[in-house]
C-alpha atoms as a PDB file:
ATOM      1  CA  UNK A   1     237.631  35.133  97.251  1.00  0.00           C
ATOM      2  CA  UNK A   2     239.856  37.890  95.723  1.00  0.00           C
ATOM      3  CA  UNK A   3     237.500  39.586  92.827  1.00  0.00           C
ATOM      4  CA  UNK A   4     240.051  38.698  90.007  1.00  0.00           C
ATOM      5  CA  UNK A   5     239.421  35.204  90.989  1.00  0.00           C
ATOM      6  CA  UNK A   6     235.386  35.844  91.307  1.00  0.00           C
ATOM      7  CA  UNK A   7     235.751  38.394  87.775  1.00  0.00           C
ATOM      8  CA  UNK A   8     237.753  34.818  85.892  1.00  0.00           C
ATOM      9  CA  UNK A   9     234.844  32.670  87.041  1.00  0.00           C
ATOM     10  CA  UNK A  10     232.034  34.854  86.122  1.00  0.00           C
ATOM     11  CA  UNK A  11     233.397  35.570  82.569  1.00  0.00           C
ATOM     12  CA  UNK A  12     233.707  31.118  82.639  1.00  0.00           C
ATOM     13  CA  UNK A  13     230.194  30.371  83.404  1.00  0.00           C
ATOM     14  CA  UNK A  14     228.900  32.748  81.201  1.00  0.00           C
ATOM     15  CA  UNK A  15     230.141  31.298  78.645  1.00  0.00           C
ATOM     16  CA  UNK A  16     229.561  28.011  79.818  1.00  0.00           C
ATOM     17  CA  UNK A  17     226.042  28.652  79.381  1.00  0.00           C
ATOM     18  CA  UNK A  18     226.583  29.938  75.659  1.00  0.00           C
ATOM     19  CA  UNK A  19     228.864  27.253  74.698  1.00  0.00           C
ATOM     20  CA  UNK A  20     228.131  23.667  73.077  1.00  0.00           C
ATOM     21  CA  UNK A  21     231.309  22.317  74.463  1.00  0.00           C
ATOM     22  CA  UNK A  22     232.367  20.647  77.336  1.00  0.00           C
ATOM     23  CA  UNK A  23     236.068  20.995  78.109  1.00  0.00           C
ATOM     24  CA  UNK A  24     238.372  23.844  79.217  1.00  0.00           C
ATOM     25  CA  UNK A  25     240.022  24.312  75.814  1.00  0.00           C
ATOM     26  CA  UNK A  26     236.885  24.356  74.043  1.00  0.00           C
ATOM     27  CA  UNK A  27     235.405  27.504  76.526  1.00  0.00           C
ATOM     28  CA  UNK A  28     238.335  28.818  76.072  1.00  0.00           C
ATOM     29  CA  UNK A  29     238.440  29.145  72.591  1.00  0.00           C
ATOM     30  CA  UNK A  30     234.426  29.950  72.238  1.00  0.00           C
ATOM     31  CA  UNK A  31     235.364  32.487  74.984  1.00  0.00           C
ATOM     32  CA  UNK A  32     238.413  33.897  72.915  1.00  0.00           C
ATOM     33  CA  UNK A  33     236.009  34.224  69.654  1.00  0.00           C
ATOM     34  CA  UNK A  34     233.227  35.641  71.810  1.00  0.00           C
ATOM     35  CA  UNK A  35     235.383  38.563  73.428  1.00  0.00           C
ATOM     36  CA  UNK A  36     236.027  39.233  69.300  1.00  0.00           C
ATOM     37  CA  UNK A  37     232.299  40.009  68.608  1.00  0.00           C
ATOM     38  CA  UNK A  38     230.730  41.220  71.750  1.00  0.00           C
ATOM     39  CA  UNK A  39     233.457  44.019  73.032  1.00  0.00           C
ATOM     40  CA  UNK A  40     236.414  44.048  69.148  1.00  0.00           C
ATOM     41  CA  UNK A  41     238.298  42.457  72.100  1.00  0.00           C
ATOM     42  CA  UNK A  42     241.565  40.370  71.001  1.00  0.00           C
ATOM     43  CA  UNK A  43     242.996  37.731  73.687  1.00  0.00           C
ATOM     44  CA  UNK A  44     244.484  34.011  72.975  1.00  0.00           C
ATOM     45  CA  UNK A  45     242.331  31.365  74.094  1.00  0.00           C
ATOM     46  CA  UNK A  46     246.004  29.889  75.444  1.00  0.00           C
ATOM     47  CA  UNK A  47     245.884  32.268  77.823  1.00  0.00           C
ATOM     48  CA  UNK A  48     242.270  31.768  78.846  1.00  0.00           C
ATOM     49  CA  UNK A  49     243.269  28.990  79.428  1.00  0.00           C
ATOM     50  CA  UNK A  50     245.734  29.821  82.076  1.00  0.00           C
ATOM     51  CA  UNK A  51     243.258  32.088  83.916  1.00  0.00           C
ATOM     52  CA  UNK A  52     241.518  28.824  83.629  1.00  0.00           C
ATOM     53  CA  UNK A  53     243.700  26.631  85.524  1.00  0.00           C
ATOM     54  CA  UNK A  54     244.813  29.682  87.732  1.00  0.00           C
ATOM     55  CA  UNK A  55     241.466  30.982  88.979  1.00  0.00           C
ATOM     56  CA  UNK A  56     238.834  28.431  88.082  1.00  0.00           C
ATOM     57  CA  UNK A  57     240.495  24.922  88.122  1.00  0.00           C
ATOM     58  CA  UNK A  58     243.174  26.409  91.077  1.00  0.00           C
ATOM     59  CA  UNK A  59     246.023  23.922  89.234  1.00  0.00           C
ATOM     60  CA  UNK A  60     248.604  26.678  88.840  1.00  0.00           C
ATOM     61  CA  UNK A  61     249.722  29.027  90.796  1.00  0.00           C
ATOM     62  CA  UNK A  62     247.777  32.495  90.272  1.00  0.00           C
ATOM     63  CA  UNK A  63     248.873  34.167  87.304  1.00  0.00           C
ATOM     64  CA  UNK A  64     249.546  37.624  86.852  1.00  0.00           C
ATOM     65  CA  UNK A  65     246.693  40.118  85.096  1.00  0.00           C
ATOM     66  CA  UNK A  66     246.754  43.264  83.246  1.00  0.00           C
ATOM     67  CA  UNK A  67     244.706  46.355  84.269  1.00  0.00           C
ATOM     68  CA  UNK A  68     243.775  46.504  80.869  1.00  0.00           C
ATOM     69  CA  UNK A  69     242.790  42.614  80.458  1.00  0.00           C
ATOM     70  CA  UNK A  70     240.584  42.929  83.833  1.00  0.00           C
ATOM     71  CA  UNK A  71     238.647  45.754  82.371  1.00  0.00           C
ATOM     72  CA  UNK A  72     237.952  44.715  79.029  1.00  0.00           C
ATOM     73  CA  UNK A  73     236.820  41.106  80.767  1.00  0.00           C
ATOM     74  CA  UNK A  74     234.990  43.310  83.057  1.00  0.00           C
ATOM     75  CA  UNK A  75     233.360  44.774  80.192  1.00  0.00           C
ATOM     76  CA  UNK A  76     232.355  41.742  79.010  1.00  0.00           C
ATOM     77  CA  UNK A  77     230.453  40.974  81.695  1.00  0.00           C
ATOM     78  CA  UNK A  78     228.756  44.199  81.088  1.00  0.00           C
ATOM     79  CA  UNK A  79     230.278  46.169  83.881  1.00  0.00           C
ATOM     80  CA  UNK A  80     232.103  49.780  82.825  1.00  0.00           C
ATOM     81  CA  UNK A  81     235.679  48.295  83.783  1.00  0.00           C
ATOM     82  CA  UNK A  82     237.079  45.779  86.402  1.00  0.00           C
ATOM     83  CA  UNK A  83     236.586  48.732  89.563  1.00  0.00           C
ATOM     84  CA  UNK A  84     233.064  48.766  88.721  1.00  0.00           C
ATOM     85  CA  UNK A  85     232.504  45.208  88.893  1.00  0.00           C
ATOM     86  CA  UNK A  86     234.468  44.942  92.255  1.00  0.00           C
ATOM     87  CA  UNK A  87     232.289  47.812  93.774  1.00  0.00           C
ATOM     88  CA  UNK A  88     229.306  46.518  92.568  1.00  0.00           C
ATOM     89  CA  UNK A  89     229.360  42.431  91.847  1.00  0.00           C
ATOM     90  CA  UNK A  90     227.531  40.567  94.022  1.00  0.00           C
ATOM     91  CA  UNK A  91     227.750  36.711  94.391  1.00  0.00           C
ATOM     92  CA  UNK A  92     224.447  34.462  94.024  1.00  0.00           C
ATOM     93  CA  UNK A  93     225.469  31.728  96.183  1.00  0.00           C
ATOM     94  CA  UNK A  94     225.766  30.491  99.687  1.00  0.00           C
ATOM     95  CA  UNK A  95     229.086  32.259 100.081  1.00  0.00           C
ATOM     96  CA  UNK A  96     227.040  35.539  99.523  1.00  0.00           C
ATOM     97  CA  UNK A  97     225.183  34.665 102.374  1.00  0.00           C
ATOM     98  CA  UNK A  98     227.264  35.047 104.958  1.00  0.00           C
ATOM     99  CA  UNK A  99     230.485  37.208 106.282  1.00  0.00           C
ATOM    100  CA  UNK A 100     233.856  36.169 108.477  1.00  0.00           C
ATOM    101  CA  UNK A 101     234.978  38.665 110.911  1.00  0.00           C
ATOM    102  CA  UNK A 102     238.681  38.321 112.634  1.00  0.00           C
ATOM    103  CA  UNK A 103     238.718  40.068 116.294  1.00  0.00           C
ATOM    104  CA  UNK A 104     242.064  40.608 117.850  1.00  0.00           C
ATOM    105  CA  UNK A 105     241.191  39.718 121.571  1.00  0.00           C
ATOM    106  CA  UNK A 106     244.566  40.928 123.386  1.00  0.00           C
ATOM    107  CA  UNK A 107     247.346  38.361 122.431  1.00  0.00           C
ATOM    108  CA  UNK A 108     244.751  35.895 120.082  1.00  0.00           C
ATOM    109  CA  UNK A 109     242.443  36.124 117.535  1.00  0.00           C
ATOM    110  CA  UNK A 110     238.678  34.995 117.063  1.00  0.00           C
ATOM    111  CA  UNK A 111     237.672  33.884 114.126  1.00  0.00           C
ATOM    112  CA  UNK A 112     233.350  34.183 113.875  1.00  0.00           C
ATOM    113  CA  UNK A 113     231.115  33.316 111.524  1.00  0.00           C
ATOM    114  CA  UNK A 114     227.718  35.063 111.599  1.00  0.00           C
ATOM    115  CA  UNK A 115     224.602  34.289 109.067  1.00  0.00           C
ATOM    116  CA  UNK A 116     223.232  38.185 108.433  1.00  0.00           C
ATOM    117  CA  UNK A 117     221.962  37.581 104.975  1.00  0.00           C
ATOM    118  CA  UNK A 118     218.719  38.402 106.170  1.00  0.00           C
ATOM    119  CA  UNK A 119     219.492  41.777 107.667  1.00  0.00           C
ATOM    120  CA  UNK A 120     218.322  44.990 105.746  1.00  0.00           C
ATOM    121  CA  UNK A 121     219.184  48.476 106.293  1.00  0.00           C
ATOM    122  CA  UNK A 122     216.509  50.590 104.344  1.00  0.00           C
ATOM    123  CA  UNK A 123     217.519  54.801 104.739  1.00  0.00           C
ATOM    124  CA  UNK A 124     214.449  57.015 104.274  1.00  0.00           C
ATOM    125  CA  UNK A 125     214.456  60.580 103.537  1.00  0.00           C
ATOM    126  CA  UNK A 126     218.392  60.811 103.372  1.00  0.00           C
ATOM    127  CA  UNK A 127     218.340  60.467  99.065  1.00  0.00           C
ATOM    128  CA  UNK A 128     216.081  61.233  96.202  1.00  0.00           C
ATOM    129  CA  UNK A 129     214.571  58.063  97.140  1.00  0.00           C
ATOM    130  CA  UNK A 130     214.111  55.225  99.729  1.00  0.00           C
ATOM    131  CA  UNK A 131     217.051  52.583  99.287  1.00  0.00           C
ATOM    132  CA  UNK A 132     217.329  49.325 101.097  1.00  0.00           C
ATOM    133  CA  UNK A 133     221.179  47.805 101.727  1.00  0.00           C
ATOM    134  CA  UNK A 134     221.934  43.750 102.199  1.00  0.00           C
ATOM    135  CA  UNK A 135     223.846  44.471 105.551  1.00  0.00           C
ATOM    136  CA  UNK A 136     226.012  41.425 104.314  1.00  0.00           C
ATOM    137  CA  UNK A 137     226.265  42.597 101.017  1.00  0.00           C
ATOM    138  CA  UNK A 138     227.570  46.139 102.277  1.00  0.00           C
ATOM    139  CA  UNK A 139     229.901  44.609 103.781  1.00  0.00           C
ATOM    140  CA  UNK A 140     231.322  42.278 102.344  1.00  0.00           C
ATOM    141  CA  UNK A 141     231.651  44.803  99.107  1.00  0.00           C
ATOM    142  CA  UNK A 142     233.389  47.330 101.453  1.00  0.00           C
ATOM    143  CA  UNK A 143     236.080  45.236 103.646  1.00  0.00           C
ATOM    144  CA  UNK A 144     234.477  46.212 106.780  1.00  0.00           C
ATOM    145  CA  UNK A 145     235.156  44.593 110.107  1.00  0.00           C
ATOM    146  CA  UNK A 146     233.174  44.046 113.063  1.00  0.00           C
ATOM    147  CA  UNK A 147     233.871  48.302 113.613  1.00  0.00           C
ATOM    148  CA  UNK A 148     232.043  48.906 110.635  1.00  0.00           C
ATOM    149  CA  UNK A 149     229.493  47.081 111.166  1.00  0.00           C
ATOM    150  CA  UNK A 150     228.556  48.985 114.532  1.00  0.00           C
ATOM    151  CA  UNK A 151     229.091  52.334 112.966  1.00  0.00           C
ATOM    152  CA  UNK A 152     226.504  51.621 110.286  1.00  0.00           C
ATOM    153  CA  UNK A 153     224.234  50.272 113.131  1.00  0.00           C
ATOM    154  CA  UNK A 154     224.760  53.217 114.604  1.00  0.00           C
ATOM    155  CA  UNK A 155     224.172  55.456 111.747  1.00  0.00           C
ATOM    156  CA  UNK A 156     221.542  54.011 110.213  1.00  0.00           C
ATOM    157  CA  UNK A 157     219.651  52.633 113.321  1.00  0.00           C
ATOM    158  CA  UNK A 158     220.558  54.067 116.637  1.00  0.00           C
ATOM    159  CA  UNK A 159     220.424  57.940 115.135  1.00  0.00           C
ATOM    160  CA  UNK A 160     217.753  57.432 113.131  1.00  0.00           C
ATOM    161  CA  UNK A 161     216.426  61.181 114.155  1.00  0.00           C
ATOM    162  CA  UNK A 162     219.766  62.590 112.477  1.00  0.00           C
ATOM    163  CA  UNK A 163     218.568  65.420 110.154  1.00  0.00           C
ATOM    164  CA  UNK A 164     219.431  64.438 105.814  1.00  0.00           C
ATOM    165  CA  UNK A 165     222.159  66.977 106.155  1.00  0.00           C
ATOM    166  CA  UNK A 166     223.948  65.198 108.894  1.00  0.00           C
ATOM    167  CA  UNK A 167     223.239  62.147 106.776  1.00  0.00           C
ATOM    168  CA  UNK A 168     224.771  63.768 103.567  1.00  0.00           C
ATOM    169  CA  UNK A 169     227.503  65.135 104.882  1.00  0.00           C
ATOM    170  CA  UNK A 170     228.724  61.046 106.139  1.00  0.00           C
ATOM    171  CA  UNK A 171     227.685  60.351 102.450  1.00  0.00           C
ATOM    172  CA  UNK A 172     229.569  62.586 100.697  1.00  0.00           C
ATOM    173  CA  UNK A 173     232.763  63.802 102.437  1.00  0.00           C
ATOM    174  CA  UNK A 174     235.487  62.827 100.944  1.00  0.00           C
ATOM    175  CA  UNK A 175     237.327  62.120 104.527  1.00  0.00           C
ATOM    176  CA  UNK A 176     234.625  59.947 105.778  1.00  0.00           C
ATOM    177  CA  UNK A 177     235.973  56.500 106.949  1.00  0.00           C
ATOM    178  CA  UNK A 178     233.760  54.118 104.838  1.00  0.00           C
ATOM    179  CA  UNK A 179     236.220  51.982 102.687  1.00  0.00           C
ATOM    180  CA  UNK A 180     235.525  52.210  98.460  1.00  0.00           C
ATOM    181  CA  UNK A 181     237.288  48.578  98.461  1.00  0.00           C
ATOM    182  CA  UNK A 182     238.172  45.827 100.305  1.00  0.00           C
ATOM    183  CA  UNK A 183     241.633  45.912 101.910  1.00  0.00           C
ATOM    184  CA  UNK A 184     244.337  43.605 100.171  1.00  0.00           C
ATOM    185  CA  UNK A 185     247.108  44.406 102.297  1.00  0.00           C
ATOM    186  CA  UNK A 186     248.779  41.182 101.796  1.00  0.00           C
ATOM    187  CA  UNK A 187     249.930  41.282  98.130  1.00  0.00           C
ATOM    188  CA  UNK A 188     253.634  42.156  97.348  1.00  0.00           C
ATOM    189  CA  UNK A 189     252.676  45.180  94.918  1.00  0.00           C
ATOM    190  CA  UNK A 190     250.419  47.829  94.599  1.00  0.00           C
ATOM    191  CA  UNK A 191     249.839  50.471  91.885  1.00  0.00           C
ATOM    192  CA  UNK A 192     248.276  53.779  91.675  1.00  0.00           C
ATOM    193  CA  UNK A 193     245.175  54.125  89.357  1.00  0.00           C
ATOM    194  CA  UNK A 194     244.785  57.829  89.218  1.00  0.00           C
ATOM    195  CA  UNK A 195     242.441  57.947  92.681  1.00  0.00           C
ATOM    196  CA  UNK A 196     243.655  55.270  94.897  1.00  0.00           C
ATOM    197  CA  UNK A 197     246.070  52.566  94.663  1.00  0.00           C
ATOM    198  CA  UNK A 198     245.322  48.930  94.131  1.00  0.00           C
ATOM    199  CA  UNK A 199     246.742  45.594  95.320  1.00  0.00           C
ATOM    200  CA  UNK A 200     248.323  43.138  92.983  1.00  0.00           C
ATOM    201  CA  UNK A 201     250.884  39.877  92.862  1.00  0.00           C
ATOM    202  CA  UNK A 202     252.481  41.119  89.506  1.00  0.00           C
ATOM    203  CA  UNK A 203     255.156  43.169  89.719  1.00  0.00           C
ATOM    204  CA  UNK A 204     254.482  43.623  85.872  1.00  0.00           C
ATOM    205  CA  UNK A 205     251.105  45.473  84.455  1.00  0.00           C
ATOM    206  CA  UNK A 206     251.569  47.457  81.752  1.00  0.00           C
ATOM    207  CA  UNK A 207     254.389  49.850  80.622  1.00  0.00           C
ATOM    208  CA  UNK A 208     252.492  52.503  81.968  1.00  0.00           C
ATOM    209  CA  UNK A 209     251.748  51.392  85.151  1.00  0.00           C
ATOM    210  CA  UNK A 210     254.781  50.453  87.539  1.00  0.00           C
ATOM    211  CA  UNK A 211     253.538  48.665  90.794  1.00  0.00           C
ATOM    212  CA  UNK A 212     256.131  49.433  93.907  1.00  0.00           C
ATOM    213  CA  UNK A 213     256.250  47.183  97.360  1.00  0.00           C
ATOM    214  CA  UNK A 214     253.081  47.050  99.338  1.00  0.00           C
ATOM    215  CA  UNK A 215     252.743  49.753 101.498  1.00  0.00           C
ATOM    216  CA  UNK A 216     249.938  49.021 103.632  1.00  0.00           C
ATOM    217  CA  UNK A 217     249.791  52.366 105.734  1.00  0.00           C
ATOM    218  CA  UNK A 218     249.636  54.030 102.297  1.00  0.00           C
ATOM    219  CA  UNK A 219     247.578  52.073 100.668  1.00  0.00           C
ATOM    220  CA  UNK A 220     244.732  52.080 103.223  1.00  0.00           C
ATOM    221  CA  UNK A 221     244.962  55.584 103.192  1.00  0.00           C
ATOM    222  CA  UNK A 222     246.452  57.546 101.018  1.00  0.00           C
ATOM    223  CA  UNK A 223     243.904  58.744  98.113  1.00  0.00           C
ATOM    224  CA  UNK A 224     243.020  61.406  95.813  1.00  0.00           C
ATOM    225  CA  UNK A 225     239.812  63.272  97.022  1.00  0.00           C
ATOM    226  CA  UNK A 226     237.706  63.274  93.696  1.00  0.00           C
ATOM    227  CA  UNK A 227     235.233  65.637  94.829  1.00  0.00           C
ATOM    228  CA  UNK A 228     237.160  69.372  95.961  1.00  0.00           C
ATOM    229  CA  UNK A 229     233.850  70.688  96.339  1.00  0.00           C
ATOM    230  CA  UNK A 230     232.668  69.079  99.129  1.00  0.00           C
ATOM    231  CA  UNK A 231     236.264  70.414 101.061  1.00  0.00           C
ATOM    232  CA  UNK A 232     235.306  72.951 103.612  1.00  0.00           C
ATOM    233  CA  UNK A 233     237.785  74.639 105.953  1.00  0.00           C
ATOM    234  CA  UNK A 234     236.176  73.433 108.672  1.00  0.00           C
ATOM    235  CA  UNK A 235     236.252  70.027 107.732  1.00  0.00           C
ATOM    236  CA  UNK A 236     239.427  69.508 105.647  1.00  0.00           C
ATOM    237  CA  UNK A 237     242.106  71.882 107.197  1.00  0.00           C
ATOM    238  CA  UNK A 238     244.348  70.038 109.229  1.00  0.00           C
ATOM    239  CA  UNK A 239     243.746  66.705 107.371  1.00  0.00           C
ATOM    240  CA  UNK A 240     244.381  67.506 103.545  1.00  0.00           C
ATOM    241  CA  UNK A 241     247.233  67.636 101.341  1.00  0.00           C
ATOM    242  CA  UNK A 242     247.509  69.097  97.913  1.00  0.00           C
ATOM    243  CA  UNK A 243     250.228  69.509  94.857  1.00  0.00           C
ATOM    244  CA  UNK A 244     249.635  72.367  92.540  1.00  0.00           C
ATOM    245  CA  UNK A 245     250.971  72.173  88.802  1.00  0.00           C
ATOM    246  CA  UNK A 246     249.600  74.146  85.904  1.00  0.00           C
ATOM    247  CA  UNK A 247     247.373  76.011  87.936  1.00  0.00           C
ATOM    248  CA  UNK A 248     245.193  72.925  88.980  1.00  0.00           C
ATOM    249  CA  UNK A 249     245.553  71.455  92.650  1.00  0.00           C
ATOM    250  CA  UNK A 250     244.385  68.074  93.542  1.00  0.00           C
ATOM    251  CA  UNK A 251     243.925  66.895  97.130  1.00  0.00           C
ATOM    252  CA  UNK A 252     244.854  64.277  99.192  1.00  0.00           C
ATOM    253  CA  UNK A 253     244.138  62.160 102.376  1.00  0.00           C
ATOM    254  CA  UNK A 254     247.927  61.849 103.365  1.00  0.00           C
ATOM    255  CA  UNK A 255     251.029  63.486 103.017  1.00  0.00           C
ATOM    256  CA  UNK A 256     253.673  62.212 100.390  1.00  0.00           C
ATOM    257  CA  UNK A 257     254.062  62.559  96.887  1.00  0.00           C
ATOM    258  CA  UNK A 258     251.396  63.174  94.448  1.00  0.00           C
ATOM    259  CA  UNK A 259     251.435  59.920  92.349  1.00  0.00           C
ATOM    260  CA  UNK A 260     250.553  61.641  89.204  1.00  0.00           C
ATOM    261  CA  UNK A 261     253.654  64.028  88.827  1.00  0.00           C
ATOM    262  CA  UNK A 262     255.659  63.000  91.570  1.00  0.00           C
ATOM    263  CA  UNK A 263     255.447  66.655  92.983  1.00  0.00           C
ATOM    264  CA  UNK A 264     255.726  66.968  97.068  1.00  0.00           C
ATOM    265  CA  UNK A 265     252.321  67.287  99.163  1.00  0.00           C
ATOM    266  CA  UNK A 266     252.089  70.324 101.223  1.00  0.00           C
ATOM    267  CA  UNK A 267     249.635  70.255 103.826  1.00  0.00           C
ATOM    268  CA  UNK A 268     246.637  72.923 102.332  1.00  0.00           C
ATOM    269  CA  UNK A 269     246.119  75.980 104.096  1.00  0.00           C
ATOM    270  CA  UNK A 270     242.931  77.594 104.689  1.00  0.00           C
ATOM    271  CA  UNK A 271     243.591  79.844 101.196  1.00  0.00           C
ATOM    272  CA  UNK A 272     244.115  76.142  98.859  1.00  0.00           C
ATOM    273  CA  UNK A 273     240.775  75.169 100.691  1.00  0.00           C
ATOM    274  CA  UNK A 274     239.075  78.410  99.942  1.00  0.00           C
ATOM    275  CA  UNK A 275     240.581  79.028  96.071  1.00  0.00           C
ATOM    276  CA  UNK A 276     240.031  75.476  94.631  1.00  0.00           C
ATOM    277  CA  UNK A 277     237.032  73.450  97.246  1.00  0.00           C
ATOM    278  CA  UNK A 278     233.742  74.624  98.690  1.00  0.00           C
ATOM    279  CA  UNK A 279     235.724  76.907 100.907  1.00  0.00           C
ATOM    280  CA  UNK A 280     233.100  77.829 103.566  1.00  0.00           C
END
């Protein structure tokens, strides 16, 4: 279920459960007055119900969302915008429960369906304190495949004499391989959001966002690294790119063109790496 569908459904049955009514026009327009009080939040209940028959009822074809709309519904669900709730939403039902994983075999695929709800991954000593992962959950939240799911095995179980620093460093380098959101490679548009860039059907957002043609290489991995301090020259030269304009630099995962000015990446040398990250 794509999480604009899962984010329209949430914001439904909450106010399902707050609402005297019984029809899609009436939660739509309790939903519409609602938005007004809890988050000054203006929105037609015409076009709630549209979401309605695009995401809940499935009637129409799926409709086209704002960034804006997302995170303001997003918000009033009590999430910080719509990227928080995808990263951190998690679904109290059977479909929660369990994960598909496609294997290309050769020539065919394999399509396998594997109950892990009851799998737990609990990491000791490698944060402030002990925290225990749904192995389902985890993945299901981070788009990993059958790959993934051995690496974390791996990780977490198999090397479970690694020291917190080797931990650490997995956790926070910026280059690590561990997915911040589920792959959507198969919508016709994507559009940058400042750090990464994000799949959508719409070729219209906002005027100041313009989604281009999906670009699936690039959107897997091309991405802003957030965190410059963690860059060392050991483990960033060779495999970061940077833009410099008004004497601030910003790094990246791939070569291209930094979204943000539209200046050309160069790849960074050892004296980028040692000026503006860690350095050492």
């Amino acid at each position: 279920m794509s999480k604009r569908k899962l984010l329209i459904r949430e914001v439904f049955e909450r106010i399902k459960k707050k609402s005297s009514r019984d029809t899609k026009s009436g939660w739509a327009d309790d939903l519409s007055d609602d938005l007004e009080k809890k988050i000054k939040f203006t929105i037609s209940s015409k076009t709630l119900s549209r979401y309605y028959d695009s995401f809940v009822a499935e009637i129409k074809e799926e409709t086209g969302i704002e960034a804006f709309i997302l995170n303001k519904l997003s918000e009033y669900l009590d999430y910080k915008d719509f990227e928080d709730f995808s990263n951190t939403f998690i679904k109290k039902n059977e479909e929660a429960k369990s994960t598909i994983v496609k294997v290309s075999v050769d020539d065919g695929e394999e399509t396998l369906s594997k109950k892990i709800s009851d799998i737990f991954i609990t990491i000791t000593n490698t944060l402030e304190n002990n925290q225990t992962f749904n192995l389902s959950e985890f993945v299901k939240q981070n788009g990993m495949g059958i790959l993934g799911i051995i690496l974390i095995i791996s990780i977490f179980i198999g090397n479970h004499h690694s020291s917190k620093d080797t931990l650490n460093k997995i956790i926070t380098n910026p280059l690590n391989i561990f997915s911040d959101a589920k792959l959507e490679t198969d919508r016709k548009y994507m559009y940058w959001s400042g750090e990464r860039y994000i799949a959508t059907d719409s070729n219209y957002i906002s005027p100041l966002v313009k989604p281009i043609a999906m670009d699936k290489n690039r959107f897997i991995h091309f991405k802003k690294i957030t965190k410059p301090d963690t860059l060392t020259v050991e483990n960033a030269y060779g495999k970061v790119w940077c833009s410099k304009s008004n004497n601030e630099v910003d790094f990246f995962t791939m070569d291209g063109i930094n979204p943000d000015n539209e200046k050309e990446l160069k790849e960074a040398s050892e004296h980028m790496i040692l000026t503006y990250g860690k350095g050492e």
